[in-house]
C-alpha atoms as a PDB file:
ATOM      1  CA  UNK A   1      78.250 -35.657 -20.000  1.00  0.00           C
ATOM      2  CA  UNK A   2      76.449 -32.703 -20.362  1.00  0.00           C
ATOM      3  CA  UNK A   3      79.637 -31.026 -21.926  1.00  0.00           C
ATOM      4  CA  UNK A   4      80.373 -33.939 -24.101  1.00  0.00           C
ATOM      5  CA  UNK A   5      76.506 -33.134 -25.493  1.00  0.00           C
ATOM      6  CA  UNK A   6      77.861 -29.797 -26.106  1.00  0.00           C
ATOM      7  CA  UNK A   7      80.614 -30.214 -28.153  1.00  0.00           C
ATOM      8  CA  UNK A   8      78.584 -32.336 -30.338  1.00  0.00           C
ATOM      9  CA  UNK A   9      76.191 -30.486 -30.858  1.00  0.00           C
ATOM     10  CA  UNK A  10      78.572 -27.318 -31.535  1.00  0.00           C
ATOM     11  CA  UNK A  11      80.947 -30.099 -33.873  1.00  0.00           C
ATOM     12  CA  UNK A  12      77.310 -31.184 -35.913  1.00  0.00           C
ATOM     13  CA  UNK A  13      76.415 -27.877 -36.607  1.00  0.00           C
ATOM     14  CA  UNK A  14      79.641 -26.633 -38.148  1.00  0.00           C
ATOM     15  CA  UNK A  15      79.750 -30.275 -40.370  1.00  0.00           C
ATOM     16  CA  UNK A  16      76.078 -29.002 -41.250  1.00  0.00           C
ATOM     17  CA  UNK A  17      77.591 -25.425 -42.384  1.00  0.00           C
ATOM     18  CA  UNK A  18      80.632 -26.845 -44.231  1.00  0.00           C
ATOM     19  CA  UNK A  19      78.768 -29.119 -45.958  1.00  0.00           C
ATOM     20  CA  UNK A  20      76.258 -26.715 -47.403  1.00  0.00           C
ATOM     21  CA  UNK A  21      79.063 -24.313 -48.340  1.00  0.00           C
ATOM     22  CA  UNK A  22      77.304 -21.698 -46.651  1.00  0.00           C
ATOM     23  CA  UNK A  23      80.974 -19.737 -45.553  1.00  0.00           C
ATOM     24  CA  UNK A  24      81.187 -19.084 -49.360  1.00  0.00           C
ATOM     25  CA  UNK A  25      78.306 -19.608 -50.806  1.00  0.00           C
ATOM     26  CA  UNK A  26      76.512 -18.692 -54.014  1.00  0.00           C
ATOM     27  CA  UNK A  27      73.496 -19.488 -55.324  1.00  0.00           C
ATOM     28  CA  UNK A  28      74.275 -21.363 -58.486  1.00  0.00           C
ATOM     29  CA  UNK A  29      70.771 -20.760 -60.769  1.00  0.00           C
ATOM     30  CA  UNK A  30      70.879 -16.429 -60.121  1.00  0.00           C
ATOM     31  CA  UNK A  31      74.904 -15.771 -58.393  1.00  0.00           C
ATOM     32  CA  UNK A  32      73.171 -14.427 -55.297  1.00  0.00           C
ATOM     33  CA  UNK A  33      74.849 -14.471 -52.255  1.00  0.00           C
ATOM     34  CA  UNK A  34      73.490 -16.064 -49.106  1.00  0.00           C
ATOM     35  CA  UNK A  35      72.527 -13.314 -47.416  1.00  0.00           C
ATOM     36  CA  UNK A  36      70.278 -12.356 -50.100  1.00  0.00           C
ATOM     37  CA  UNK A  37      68.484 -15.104 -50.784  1.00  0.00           C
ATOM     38  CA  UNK A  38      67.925 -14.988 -47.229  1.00  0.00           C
ATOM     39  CA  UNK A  39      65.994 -11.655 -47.406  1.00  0.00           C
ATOM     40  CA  UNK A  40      64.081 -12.526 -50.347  1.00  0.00           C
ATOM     41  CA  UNK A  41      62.678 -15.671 -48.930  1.00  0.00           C
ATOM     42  CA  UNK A  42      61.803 -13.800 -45.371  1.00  0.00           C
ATOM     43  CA  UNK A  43      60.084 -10.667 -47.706  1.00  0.00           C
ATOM     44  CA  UNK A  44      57.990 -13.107 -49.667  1.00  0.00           C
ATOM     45  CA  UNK A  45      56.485 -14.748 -46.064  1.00  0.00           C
ATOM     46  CA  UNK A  46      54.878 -10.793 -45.543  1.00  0.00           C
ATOM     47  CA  UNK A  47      53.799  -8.134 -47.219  1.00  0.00           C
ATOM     48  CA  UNK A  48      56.416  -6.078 -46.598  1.00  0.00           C
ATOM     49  CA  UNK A  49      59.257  -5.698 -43.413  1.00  0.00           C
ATOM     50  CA  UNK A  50      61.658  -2.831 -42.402  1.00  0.00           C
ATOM     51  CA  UNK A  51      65.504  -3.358 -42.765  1.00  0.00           C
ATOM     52  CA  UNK A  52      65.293  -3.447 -38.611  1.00  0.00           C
ATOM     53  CA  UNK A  53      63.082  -6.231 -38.762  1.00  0.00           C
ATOM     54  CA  UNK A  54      64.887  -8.306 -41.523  1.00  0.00           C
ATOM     55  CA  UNK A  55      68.056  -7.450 -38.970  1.00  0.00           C
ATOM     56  CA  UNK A  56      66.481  -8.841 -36.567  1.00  0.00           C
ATOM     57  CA  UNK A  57      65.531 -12.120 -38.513  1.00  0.00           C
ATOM     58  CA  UNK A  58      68.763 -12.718 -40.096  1.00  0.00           C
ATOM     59  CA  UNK A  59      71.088 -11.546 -36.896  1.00  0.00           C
ATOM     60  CA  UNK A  60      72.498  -9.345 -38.928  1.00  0.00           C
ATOM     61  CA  UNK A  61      73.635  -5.731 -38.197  1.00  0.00           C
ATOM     62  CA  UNK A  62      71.698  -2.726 -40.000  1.00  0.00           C
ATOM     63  CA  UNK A  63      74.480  -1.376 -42.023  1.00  0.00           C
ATOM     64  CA  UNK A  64      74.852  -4.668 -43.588  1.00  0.00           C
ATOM     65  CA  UNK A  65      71.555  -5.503 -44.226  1.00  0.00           C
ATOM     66  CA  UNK A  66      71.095  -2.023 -45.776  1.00  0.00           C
ATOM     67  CA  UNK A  67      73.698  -2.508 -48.183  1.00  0.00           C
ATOM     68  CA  UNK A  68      72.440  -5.526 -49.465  1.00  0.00           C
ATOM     69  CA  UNK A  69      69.066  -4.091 -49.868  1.00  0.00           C
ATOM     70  CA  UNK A  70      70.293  -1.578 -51.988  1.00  0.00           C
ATOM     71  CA  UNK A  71      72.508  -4.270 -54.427  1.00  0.00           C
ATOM     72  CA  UNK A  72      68.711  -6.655 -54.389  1.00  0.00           C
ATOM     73  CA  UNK A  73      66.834  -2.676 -55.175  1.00  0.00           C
ATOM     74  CA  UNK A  74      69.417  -2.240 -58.275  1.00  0.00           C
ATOM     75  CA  UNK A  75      68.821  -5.769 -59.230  1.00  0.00           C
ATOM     76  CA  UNK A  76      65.284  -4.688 -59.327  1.00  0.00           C
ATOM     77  CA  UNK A  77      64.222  -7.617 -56.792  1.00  0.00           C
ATOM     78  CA  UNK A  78      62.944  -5.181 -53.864  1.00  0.00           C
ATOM     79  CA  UNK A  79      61.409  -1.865 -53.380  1.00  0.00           C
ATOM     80  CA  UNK A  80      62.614   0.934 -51.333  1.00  0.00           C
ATOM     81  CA  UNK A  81      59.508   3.344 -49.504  1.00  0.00           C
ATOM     82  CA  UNK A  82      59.034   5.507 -46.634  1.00  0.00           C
ATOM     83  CA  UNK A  83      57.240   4.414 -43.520  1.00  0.00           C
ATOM     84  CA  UNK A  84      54.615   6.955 -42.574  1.00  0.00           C
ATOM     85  CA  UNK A  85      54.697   5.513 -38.984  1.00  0.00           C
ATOM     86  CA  UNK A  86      58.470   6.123 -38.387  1.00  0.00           C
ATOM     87  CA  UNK A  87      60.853   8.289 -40.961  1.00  0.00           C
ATOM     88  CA  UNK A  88      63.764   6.484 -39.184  1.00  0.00           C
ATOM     89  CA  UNK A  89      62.836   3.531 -41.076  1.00  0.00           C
ATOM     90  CA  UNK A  90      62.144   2.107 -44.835  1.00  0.00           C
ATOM     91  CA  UNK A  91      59.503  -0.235 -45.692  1.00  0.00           C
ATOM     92  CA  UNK A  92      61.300  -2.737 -48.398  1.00  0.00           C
ATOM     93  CA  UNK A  93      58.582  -4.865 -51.138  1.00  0.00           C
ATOM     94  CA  UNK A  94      59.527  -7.642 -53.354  1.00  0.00           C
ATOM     95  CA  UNK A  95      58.868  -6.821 -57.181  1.00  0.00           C
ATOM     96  CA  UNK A  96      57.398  -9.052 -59.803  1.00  0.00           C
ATOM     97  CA  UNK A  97      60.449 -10.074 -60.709  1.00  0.00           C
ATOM     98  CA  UNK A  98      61.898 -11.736 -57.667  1.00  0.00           C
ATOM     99  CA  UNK A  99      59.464 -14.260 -57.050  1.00  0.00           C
ATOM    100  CA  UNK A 100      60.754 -16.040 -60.181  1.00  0.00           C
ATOM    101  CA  UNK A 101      64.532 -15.714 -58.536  1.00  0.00           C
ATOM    102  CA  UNK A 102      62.722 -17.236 -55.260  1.00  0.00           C
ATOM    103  CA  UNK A 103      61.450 -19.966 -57.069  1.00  0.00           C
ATOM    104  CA  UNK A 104      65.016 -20.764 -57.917  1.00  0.00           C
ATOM    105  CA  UNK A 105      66.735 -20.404 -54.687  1.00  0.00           C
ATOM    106  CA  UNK A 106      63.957 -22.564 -53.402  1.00  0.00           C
ATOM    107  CA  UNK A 107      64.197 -25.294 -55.968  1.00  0.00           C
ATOM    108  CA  UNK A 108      67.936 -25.486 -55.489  1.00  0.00           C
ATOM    109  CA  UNK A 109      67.740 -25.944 -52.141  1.00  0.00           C
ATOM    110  CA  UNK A 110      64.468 -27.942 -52.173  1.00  0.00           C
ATOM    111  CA  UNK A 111      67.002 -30.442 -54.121  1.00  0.00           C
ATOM    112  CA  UNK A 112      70.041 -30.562 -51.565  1.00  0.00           C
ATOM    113  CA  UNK A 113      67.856 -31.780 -49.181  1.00  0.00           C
ATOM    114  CA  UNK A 114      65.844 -34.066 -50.972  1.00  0.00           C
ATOM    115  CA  UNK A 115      69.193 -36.045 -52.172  1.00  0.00           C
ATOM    116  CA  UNK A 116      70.468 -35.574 -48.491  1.00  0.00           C
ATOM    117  CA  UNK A 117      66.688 -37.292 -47.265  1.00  0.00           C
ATOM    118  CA  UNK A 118      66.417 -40.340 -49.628  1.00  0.00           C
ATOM    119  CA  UNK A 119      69.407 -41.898 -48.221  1.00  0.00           C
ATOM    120  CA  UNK A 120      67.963 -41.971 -44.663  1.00  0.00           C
ATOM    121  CA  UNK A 121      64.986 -44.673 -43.656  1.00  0.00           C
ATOM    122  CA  UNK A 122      61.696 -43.405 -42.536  1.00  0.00           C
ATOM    123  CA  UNK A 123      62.240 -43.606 -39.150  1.00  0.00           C
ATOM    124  CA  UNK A 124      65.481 -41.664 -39.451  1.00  0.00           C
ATOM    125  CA  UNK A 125      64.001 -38.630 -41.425  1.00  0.00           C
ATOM    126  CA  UNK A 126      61.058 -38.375 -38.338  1.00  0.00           C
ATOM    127  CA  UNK A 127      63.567 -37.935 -35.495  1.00  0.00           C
ATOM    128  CA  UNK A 128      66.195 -35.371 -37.737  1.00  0.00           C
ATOM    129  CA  UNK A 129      63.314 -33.486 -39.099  1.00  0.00           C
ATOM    130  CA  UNK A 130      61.906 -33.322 -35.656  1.00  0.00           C
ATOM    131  CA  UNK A 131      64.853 -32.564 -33.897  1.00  0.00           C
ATOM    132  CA  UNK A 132      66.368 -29.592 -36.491  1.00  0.00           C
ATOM    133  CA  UNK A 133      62.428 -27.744 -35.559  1.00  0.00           C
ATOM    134  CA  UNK A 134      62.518 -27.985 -31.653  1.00  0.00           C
ATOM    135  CA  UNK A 135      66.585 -27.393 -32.092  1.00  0.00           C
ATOM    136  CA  UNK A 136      65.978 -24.354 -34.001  1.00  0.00           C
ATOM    137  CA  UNK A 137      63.118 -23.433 -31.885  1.00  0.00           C
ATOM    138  CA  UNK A 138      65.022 -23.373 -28.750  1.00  0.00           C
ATOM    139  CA  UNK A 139      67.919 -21.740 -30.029  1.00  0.00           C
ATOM    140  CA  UNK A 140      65.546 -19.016 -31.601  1.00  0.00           C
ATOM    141  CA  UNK A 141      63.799 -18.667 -28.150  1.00  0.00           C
ATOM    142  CA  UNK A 142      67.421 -18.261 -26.083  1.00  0.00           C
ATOM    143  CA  UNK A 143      68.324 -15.085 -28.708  1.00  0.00           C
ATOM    144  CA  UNK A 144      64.885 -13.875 -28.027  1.00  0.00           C
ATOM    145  CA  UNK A 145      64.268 -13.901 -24.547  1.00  0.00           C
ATOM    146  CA  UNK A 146      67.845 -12.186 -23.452  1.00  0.00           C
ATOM    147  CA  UNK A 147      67.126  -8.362 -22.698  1.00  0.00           C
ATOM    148  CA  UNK A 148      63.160  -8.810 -22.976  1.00  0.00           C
ATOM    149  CA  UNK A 149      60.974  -6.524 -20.927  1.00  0.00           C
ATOM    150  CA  UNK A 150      57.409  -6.743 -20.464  1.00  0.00           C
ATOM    151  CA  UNK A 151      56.127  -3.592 -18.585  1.00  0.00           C
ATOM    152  CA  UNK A 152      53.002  -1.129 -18.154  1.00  0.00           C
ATOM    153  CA  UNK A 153      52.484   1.232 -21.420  1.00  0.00           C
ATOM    154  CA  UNK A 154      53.604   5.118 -21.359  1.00  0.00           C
ATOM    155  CA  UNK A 155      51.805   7.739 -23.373  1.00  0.00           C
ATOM    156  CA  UNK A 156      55.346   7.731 -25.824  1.00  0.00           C
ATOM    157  CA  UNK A 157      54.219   4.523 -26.414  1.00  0.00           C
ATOM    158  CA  UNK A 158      51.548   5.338 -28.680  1.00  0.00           C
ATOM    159  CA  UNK A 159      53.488   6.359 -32.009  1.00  0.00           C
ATOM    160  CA  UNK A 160      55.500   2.867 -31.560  1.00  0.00           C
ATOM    161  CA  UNK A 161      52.583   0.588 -30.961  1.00  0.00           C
ATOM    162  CA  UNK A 162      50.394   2.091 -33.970  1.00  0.00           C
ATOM    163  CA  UNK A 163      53.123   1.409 -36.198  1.00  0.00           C
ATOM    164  CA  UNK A 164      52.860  -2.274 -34.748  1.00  0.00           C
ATOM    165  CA  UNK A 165      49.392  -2.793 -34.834  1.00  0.00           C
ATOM    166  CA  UNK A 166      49.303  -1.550 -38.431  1.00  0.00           C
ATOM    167  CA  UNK A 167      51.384  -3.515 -39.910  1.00  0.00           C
ATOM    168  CA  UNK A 168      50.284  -7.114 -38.375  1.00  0.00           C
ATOM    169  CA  UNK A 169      46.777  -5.841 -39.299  1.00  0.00           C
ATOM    170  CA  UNK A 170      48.238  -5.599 -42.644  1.00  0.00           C
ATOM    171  CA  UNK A 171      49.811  -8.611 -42.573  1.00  0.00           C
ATOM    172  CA  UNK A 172      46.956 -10.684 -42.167  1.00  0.00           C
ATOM    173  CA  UNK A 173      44.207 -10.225 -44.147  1.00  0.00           C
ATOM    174  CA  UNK A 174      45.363  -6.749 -45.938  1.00  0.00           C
ATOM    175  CA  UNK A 175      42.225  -4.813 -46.597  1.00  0.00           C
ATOM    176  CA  UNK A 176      39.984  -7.314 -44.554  1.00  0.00           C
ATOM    177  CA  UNK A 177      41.701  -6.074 -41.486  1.00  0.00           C
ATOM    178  CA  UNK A 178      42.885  -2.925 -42.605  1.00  0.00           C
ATOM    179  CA  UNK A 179      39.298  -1.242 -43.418  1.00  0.00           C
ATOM    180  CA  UNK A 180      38.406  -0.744 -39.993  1.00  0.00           C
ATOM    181  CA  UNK A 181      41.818  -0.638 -38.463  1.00  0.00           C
ATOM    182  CA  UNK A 182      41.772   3.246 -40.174  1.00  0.00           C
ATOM    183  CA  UNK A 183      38.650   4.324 -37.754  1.00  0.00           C
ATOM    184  CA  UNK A 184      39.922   2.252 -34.392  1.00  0.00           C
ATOM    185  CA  UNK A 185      41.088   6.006 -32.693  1.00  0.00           C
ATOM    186  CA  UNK A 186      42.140   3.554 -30.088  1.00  0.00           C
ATOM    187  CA  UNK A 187      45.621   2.866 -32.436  1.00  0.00           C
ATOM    188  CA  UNK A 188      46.453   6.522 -32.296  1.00  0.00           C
ATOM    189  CA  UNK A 189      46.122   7.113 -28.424  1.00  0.00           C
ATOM    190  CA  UNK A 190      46.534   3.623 -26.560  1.00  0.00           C
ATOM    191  CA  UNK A 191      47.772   4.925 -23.623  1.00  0.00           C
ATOM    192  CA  UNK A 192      44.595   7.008 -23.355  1.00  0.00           C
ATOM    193  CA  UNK A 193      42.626   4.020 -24.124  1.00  0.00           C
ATOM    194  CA  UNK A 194      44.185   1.716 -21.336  1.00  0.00           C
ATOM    195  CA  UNK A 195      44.874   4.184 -18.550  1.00  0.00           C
ATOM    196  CA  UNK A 196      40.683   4.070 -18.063  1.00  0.00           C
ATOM    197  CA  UNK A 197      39.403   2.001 -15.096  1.00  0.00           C
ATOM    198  CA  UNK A 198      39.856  -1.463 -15.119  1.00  0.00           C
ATOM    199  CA  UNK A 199      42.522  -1.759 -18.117  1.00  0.00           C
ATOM    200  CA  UNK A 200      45.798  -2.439 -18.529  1.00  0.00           C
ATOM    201  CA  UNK A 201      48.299  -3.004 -21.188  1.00  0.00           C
ATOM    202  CA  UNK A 202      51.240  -4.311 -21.628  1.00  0.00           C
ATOM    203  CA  UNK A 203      54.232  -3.738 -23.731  1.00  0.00           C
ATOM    204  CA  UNK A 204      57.132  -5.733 -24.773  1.00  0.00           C
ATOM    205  CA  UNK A 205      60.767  -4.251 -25.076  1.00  0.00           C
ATOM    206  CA  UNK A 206      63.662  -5.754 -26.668  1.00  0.00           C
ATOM    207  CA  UNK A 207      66.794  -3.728 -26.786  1.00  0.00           C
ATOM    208  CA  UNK A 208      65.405  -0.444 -25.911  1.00  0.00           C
ATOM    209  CA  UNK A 209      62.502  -1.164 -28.793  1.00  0.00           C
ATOM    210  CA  UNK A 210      58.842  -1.888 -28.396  1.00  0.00           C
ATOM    211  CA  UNK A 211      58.054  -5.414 -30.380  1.00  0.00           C
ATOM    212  CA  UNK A 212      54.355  -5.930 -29.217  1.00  0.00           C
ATOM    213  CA  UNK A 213      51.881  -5.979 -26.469  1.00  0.00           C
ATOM    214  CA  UNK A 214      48.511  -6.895 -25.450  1.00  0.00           C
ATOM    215  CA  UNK A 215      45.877  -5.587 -22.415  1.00  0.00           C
ATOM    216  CA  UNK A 216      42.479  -6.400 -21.176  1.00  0.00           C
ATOM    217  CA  UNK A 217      39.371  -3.594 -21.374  1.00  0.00           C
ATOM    218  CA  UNK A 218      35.888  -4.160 -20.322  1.00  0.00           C
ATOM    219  CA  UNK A 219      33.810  -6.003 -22.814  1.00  0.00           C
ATOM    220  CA  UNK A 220      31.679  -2.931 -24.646  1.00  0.00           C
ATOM    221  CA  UNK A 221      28.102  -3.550 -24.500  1.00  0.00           C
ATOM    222  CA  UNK A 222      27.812  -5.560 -21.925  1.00  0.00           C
ATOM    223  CA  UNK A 223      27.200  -4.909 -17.740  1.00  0.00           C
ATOM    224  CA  UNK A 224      28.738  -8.625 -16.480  1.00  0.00           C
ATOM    225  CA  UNK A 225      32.108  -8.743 -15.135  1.00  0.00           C
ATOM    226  CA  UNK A 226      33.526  -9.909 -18.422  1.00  0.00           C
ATOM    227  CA  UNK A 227      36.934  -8.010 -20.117  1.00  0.00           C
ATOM    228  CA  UNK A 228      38.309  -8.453 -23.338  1.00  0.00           C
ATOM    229  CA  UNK A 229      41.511  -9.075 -24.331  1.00  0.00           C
ATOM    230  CA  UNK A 230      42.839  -6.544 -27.159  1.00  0.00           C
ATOM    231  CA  UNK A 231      45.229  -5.186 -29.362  1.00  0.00           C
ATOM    232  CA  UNK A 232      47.404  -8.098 -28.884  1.00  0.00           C
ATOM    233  CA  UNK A 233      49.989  -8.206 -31.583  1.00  0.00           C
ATOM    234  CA  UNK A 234      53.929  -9.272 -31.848  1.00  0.00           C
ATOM    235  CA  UNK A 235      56.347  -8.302 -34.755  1.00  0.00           C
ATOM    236  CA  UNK A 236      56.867 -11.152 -36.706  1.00  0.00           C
ATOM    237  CA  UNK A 237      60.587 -11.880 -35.825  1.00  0.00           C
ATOM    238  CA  UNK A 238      59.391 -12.283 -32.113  1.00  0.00           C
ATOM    239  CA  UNK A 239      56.476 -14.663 -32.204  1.00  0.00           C
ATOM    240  CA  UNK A 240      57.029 -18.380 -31.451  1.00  0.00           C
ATOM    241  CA  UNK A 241      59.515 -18.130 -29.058  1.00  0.00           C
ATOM    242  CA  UNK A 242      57.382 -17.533 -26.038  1.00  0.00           C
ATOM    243  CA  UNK A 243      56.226 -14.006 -25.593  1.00  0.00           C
ATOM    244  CA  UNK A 244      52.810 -14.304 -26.407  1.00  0.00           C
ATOM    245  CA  UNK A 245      52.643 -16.823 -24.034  1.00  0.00           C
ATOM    246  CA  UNK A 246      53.828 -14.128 -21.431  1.00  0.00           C
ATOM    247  CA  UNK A 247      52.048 -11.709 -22.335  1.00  0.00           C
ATOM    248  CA  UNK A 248      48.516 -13.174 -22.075  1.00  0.00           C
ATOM    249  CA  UNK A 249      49.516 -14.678 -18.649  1.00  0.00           C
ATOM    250  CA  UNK A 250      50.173 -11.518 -17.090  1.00  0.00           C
ATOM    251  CA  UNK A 251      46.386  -9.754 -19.276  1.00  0.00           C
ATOM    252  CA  UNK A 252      44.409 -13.047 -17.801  1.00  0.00           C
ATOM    253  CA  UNK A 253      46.359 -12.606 -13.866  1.00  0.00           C
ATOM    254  CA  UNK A 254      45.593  -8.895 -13.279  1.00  0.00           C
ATOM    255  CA  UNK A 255      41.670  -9.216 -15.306  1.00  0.00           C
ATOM    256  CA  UNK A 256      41.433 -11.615 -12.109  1.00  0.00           C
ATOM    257  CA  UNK A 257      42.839  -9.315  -9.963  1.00  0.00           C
ATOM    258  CA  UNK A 258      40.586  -6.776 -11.282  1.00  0.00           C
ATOM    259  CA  UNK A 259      37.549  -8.814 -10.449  1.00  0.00           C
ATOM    260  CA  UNK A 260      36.535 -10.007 -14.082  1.00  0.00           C
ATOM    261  CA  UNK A 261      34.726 -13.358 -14.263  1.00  0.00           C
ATOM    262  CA  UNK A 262      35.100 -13.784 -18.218  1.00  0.00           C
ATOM    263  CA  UNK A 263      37.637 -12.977 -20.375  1.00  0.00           C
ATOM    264  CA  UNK A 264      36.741 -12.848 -24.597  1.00  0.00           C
ATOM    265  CA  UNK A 265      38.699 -12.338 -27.530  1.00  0.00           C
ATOM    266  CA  UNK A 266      37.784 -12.319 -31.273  1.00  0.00           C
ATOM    267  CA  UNK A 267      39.800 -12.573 -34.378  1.00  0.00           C
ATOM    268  CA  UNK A 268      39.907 -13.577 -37.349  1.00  0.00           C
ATOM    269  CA  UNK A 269      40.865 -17.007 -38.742  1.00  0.00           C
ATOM    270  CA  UNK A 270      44.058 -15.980 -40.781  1.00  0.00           C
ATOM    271  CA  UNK A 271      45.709 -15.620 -37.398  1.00  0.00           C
ATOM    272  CA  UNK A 272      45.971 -19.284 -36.880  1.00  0.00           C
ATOM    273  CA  UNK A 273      48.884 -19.100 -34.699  1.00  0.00           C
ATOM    274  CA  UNK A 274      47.287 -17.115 -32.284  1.00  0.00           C
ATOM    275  CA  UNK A 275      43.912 -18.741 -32.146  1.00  0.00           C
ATOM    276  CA  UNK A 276      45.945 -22.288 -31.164  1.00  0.00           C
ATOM    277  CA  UNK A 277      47.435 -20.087 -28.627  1.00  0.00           C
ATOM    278  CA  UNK A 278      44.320 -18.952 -27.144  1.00  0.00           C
ATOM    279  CA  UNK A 279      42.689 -22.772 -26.909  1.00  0.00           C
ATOM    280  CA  UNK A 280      46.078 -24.003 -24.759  1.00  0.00           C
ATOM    281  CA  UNK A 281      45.191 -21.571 -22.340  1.00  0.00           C
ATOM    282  CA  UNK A 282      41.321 -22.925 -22.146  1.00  0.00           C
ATOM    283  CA  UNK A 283      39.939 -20.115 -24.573  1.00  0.00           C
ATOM    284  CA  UNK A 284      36.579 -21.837 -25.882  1.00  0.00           C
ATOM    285  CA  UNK A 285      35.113 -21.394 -29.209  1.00  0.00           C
ATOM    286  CA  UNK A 286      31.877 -19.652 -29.424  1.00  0.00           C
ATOM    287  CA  UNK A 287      29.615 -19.545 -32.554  1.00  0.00           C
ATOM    288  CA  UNK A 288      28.480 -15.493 -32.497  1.00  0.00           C
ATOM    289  CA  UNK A 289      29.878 -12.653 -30.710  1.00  0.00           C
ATOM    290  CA  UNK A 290      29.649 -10.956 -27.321  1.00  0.00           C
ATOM    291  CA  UNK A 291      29.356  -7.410 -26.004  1.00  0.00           C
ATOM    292  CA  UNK A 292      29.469  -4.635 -29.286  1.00  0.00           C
ATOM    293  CA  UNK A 293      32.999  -3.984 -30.051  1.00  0.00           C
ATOM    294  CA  UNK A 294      32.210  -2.850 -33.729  1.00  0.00           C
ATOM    295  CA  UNK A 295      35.161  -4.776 -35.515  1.00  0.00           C
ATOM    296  CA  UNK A 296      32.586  -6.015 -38.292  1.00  0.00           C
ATOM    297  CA  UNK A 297      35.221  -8.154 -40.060  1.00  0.00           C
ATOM    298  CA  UNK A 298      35.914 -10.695 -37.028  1.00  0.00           C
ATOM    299  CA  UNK A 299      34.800 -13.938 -37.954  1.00  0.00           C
ATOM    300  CA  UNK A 300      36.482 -16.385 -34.601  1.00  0.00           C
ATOM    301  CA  UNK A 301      35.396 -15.836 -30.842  1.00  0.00           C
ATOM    302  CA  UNK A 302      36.713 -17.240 -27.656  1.00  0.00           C
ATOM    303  CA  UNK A 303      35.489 -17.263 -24.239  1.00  0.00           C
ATOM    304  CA  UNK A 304      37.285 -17.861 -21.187  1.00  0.00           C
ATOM    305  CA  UNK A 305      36.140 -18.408 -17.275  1.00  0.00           C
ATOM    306  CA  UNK A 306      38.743 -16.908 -14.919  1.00  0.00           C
END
């Protein structure tokens, strides 16, 4: 049976790929190939990604990717800029002029599947639309998960996880975040930070790269047992699938095993996804802040009993 699922699902998925032409594909309203419409619709969810992240997103190896970013920077669709945090890599921007292209490519395709959906009853479109997300999903967390490593950080950590923490900071919220992000000296020297008494932090490998991470410090300005959990951020290509749920297991197990009775966190509301994250693991609301951790911008705070 379960092989019989297998081949079905394997047999459904190619139909699905046929019958969007996506082996040959073009997009009809601006002759763009598939692979880069692809990267101008994952550029216009951030402010700006690296040609190892879109990799990452799209499966797709580096030299590829690079040579389409250069045919979408001649088009004048994307920018090309160094990355203070790491000369290895280029930051890549969409220009003015590609979000009129992406409102193509999305209209086009907006259309396929709204012909494909009106032939289908109501009750039909629920259980495909639901079952292409937690499909997807699962997939996306199987390709994830394989060669992850969560371990203890290491001082050559530091130059890696500023980069990180930078650019999700800059991500969400842009100067909100990024105002006081310049004048945390924790971003510059985290291994400094956490090797202290009663921290920890955590990072997450994939493939011999640093994606995230996340540890617990004692709440500032306060003398109860209560630790806060910080600097938790994730690339964007690895959220979703699982790792944040990982890593703030393992910060709330050893702040037990370090004897703390409370565990707070506080955020800001832009990082939705996170916040939801926090309440499944019994994080409560609270209405002002705790302790004086002098991140002025923070507007959500959670408590937690351990």
């Amino acid at each position: 049976m379960i092989s019989n699922e297998i081949q079905e699902v394997r047999e459904a998925s190619r139909q699905i790929v046929r019958e969007l032409g996506i082996l040959s594909w073009k997009q009809k309203s601006t002759n763009l190939s598939i692979t880069q419409c692809h990267i101008l619709i994952e550029l216009q969810k951030y402010n700006y990604l690296t040609i190892s992240s879109i990799s990452k997103f799209l499966k797709l190896d580096k030299s590829t990717i690079s040579r389409t970013i250069k045919q979408l920077s001649n088009l004048n669709l994307v920018t090309i800029s160094p990355n203070s945090f790491d000369s290895r890599e280029k930051l890549i921007c969409l220009t003015n002029r590609s979000f009129k292209i992406i409102q193509k490519i999305n209209d086009d395709a907006d259309n396929i599947v709204k012909d494909a959906l009106q032939l289908l009853n109501e009750d039909d479109k629920k259980v495909i639309i639901n079952g292409l997300k937690k499909y997807a999903k699962v997939i996306k967390y199987v390709n994830n998960q394989a060669k992850l490593n969560i371990r203890k950080i290491k001082r050559e950590d530091n130059k890696p996880l500023e980069y990180i923490i930078h650019t999700v900071r800059k991500e969400f919220g842009g100067n909100k975040i990024y105002r006081y992000s310049l004048s945390d000296s924790n971003t510059k020297n985290m291994y400094g930070a956490f090797s202290k008494r009663k921290s920890e932090f955590y990072v997450v490998e994939k493939d011999n790269r640093i994606v995230g991470g996340a540890g617990i410090a004692p709440l500032k300005g306060t003398k109860d047992k209560i630790c806060e959990l910080q600097k938790m951020y994730l690339l964007p290509e690895f959220r979703g699938i699982g790792i944040g749920r990982k890593l703030l297991l393992l910060c709330l197990n050893k702040a037990k095993e370090k004897g703390y009775k409370k565990c707070y966190i506080e955020t800001i509301k832009e990082m939705s996804l996170a916040c939801n994250l926090y309440r499944e693991f019994g994080f409560k609301r609270i209405k002002k802040p705790l302790g004086n951790t002098g991140f002025i911008h923070n507007d959500v705070w959670f408590e937690k009993e351990l």
